[in-house]
PDB file of N, CA and C in Angstrom:
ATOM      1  N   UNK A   1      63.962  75.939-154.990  1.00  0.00           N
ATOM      2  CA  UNK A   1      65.021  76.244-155.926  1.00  0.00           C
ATOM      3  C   UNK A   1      66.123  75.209-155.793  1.00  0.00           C
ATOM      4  N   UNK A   2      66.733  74.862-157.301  1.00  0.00           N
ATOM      5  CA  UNK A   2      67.811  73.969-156.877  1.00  0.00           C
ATOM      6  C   UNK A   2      68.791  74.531-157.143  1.00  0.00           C
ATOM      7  N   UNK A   3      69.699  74.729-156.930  1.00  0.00           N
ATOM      8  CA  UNK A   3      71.270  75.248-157.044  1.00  0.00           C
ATOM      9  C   UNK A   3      71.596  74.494-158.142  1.00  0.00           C
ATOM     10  N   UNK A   4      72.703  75.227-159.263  1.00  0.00           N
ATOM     11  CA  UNK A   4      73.047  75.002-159.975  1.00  0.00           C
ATOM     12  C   UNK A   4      74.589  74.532-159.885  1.00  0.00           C
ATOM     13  N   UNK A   5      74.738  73.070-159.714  1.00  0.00           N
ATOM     14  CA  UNK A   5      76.419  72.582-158.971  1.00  0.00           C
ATOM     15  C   UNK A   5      77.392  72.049-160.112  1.00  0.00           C
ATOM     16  N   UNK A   6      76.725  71.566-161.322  1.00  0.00           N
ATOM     17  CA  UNK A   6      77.480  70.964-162.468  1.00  0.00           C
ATOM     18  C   UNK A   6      76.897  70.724-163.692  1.00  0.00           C
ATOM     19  N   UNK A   7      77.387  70.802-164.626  1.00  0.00           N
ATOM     20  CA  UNK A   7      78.296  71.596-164.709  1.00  0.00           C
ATOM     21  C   UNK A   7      78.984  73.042-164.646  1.00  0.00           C
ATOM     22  N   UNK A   8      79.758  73.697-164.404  1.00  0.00           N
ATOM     23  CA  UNK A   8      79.366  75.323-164.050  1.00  0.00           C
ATOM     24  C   UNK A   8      79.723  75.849-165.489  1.00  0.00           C
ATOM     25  N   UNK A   9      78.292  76.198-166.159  1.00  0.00           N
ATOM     26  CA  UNK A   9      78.816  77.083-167.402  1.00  0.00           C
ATOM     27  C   UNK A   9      79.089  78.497-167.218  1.00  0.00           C
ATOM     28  N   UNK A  10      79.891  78.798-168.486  1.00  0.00           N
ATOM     29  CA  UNK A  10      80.550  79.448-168.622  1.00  0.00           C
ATOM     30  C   UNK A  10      80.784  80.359-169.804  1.00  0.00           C
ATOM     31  N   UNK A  11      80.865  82.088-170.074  1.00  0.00           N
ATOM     32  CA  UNK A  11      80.314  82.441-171.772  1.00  0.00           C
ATOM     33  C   UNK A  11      81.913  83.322-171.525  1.00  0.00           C
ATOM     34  N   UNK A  12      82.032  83.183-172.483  1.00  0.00           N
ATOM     35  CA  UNK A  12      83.050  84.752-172.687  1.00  0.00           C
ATOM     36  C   UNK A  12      82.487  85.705-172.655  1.00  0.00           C
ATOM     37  N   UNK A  13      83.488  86.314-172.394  1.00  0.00           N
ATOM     38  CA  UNK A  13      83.771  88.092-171.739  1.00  0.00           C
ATOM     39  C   UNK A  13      84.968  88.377-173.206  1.00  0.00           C
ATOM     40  N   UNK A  14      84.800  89.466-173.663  1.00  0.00           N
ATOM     41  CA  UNK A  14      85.794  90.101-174.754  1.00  0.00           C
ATOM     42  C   UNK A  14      85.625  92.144-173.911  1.00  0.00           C
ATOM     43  N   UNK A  15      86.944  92.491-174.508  1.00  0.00           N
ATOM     44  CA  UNK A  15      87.249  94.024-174.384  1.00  0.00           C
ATOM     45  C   UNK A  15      87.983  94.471-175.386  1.00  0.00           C
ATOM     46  N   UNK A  16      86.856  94.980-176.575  1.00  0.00           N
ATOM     47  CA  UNK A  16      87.445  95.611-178.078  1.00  0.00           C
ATOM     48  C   UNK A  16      86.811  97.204-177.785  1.00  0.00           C
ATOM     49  N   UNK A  17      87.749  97.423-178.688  1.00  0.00           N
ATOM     50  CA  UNK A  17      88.074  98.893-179.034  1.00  0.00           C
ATOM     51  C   UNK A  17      88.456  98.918-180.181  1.00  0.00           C
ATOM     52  N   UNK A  18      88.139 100.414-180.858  1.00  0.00           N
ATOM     53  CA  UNK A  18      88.298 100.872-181.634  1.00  0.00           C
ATOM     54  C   UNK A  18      89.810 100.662-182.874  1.00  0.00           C
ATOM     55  N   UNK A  19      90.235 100.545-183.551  1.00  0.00           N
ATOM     56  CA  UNK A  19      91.418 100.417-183.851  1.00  0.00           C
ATOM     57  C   UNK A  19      92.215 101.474-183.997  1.00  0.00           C
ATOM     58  N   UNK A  20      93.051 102.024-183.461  1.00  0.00           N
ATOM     59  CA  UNK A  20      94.333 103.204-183.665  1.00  0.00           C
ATOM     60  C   UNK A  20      93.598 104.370-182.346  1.00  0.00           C
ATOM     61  N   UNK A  21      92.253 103.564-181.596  1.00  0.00           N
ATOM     62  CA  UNK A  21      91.829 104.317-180.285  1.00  0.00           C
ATOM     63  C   UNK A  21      92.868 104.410-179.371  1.00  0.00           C
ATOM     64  N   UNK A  22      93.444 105.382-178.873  1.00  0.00           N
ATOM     65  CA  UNK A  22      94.395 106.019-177.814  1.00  0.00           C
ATOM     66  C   UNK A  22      94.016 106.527-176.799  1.00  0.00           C
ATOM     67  N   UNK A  23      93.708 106.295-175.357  1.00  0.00           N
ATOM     68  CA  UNK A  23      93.514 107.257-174.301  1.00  0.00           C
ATOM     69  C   UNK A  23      94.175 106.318-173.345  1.00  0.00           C
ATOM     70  N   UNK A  24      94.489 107.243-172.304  1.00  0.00           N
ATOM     71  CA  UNK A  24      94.816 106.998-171.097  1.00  0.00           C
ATOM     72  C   UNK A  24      94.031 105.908-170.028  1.00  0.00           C
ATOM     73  N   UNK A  25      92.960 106.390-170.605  1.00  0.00           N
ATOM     74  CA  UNK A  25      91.983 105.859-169.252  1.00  0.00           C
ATOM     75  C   UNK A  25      91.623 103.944-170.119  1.00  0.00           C
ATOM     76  N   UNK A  26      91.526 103.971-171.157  1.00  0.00           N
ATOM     77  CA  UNK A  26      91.527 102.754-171.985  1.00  0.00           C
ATOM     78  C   UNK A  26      92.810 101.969-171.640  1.00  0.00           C
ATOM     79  N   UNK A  27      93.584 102.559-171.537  1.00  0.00           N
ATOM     80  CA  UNK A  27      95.449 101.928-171.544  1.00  0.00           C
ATOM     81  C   UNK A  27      95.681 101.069-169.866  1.00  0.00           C
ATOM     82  N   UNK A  28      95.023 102.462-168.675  1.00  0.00           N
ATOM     83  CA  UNK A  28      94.437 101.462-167.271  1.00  0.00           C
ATOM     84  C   UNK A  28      93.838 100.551-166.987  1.00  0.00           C
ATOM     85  N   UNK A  29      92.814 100.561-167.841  1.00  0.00           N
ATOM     86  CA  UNK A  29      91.392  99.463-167.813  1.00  0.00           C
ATOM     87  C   UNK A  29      92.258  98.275-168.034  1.00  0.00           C
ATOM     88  N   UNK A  30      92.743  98.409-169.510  1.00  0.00           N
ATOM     89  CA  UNK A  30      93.248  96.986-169.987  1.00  0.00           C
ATOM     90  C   UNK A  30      94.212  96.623-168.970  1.00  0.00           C
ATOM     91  N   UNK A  31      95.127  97.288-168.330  1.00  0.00           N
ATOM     92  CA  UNK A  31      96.141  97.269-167.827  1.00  0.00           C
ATOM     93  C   UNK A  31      95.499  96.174-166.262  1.00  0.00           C
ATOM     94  N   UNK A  32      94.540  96.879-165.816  1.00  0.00           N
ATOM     95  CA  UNK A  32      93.544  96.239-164.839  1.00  0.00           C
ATOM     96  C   UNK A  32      92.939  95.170-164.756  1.00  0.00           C
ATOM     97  N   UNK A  33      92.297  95.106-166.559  1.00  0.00           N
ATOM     98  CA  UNK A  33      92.029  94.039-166.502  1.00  0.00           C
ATOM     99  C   UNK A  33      92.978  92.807-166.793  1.00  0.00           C
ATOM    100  N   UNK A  34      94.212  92.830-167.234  1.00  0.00           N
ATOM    101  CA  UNK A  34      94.999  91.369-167.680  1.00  0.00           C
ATOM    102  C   UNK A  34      95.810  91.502-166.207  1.00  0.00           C
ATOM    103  N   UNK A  35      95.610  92.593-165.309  1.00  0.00           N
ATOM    104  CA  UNK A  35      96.660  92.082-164.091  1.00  0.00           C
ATOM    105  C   UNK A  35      95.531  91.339-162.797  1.00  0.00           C
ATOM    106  N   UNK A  36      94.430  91.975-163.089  1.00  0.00           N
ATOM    107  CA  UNK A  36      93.193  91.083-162.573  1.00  0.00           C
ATOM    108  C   UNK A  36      92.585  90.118-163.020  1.00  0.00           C
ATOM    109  N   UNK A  37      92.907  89.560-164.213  1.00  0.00           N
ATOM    110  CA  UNK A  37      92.837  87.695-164.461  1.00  0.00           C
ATOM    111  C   UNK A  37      93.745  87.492-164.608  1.00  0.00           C
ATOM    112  N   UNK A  38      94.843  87.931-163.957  1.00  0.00           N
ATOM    113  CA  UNK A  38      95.874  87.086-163.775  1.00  0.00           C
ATOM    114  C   UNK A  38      95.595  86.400-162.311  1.00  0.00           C
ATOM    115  N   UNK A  39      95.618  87.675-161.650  1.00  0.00           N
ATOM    116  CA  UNK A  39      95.789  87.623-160.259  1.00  0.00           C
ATOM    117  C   UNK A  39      94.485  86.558-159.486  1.00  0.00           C
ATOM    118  N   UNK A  40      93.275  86.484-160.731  1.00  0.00           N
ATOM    119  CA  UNK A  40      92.190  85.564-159.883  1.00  0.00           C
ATOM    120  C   UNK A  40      91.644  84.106-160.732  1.00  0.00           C
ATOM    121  N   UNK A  41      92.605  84.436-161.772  1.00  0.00           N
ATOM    122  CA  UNK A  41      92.736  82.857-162.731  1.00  0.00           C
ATOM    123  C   UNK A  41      91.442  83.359-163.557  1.00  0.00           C
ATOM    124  N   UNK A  42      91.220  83.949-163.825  1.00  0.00           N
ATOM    125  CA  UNK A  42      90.190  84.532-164.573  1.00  0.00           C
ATOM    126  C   UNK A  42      89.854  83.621-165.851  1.00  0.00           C
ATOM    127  N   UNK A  43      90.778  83.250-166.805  1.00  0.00           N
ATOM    128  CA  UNK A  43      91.315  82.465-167.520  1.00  0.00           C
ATOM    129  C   UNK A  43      91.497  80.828-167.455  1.00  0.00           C
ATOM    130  N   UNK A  44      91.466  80.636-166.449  1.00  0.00           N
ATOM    131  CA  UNK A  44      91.550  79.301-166.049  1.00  0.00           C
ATOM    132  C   UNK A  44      89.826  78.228-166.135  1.00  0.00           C
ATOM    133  N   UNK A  45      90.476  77.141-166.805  1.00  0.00           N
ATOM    134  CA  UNK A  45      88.827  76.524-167.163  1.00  0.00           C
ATOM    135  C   UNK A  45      88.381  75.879-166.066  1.00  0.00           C
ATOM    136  N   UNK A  46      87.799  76.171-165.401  1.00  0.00           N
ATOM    137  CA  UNK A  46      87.135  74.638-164.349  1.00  0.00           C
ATOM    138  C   UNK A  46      87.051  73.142-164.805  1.00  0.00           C
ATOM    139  N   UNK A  47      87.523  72.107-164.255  1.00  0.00           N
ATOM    140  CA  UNK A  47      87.361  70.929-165.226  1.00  0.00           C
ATOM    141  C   UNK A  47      86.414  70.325-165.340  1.00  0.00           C
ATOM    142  N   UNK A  48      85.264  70.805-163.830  1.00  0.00           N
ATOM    143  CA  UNK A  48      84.018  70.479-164.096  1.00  0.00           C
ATOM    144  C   UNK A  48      82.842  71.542-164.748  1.00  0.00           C
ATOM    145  N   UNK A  49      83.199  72.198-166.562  1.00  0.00           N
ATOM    146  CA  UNK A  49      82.703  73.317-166.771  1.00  0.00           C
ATOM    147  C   UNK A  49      81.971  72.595-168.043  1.00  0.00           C
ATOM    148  N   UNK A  50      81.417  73.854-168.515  1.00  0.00           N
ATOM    149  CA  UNK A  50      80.382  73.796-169.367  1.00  0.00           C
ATOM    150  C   UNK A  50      80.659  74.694-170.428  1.00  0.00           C
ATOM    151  N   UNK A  51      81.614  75.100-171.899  1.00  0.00           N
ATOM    152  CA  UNK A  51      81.385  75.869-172.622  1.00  0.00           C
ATOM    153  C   UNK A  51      80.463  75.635-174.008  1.00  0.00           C
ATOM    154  N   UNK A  52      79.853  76.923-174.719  1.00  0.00           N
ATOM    155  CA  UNK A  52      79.509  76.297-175.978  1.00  0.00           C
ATOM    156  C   UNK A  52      80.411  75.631-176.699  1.00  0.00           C
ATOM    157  N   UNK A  53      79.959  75.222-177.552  1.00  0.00           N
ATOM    158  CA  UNK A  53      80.368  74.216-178.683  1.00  0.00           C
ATOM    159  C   UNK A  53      81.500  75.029-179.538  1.00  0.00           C
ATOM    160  N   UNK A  54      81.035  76.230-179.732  1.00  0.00           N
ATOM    161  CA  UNK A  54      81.665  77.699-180.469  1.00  0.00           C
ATOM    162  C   UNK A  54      83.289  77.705-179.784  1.00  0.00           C
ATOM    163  N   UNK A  55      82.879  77.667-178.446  1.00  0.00           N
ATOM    164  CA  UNK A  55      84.050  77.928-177.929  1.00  0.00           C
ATOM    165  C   UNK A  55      85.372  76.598-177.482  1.00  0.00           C
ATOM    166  N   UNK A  56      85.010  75.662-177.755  1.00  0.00           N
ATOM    167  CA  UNK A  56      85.348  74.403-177.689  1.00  0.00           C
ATOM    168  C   UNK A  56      85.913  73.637-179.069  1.00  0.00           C
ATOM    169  N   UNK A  57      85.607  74.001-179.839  1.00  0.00           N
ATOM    170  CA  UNK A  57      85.618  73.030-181.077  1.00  0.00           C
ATOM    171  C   UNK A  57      84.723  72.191-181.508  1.00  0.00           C
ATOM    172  N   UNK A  58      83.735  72.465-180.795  1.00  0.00           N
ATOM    173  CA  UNK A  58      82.505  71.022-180.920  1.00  0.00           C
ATOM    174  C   UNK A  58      82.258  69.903-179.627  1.00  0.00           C
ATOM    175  N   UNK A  59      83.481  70.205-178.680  1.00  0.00           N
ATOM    176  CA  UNK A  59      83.720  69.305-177.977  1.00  0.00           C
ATOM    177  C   UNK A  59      82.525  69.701-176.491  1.00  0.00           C
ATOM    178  N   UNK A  60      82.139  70.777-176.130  1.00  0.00           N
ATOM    179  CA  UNK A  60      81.122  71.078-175.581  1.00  0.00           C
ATOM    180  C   UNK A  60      81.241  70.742-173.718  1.00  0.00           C
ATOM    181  N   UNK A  61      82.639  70.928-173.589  1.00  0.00           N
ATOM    182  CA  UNK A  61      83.291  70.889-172.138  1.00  0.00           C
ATOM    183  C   UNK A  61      84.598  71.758-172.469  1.00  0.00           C
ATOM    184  N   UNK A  62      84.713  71.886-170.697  1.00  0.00           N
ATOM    185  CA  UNK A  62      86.115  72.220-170.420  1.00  0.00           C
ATOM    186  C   UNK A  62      87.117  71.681-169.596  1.00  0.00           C
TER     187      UNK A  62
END
C-alpha cells in the first residue's frame, strides 16, 4: 500500500435543514458545529490540497 501524501483532497461537508425548522437540539448541533471548526480550522485550506474544479472555480487546487 502506498500512502496517500499529496495532494490531500478534499470534498465538502454542508448542514441544511429545513426552512422555518425550529428545535432545540438543531440550534446545539449548529452551535457545535461552527464553534468546532472554529476551534480545529475546519475551514482552513491546506496549501498542499486538492479540491474539485466545482469548488474552486476551475482552478482545481487549494
Amino acid at each position: 500500500k502506498r500512502p496517500l501524501v499529496a495532494p490531500v483532497p478534499l470534498s465538502p461537508l454542508s448542514m441544511v435543514w429545513r426552512e422555518g425548522f425550529r428545535h432545540p437540539g438543531l440550534d446545539a448541533l449548529h452551535r457545535a458545529a461552527t464553534a468546532l471548526g472554529a476551534e480545529h480550522g475546519w475551514l482552513d485550506v491546506p496549501p498542499a490540497s486538492w479540491r474539485p474544479a466545482a469548488l474552486t472555480g476551475g482552478l482545481g487546487g487549494g
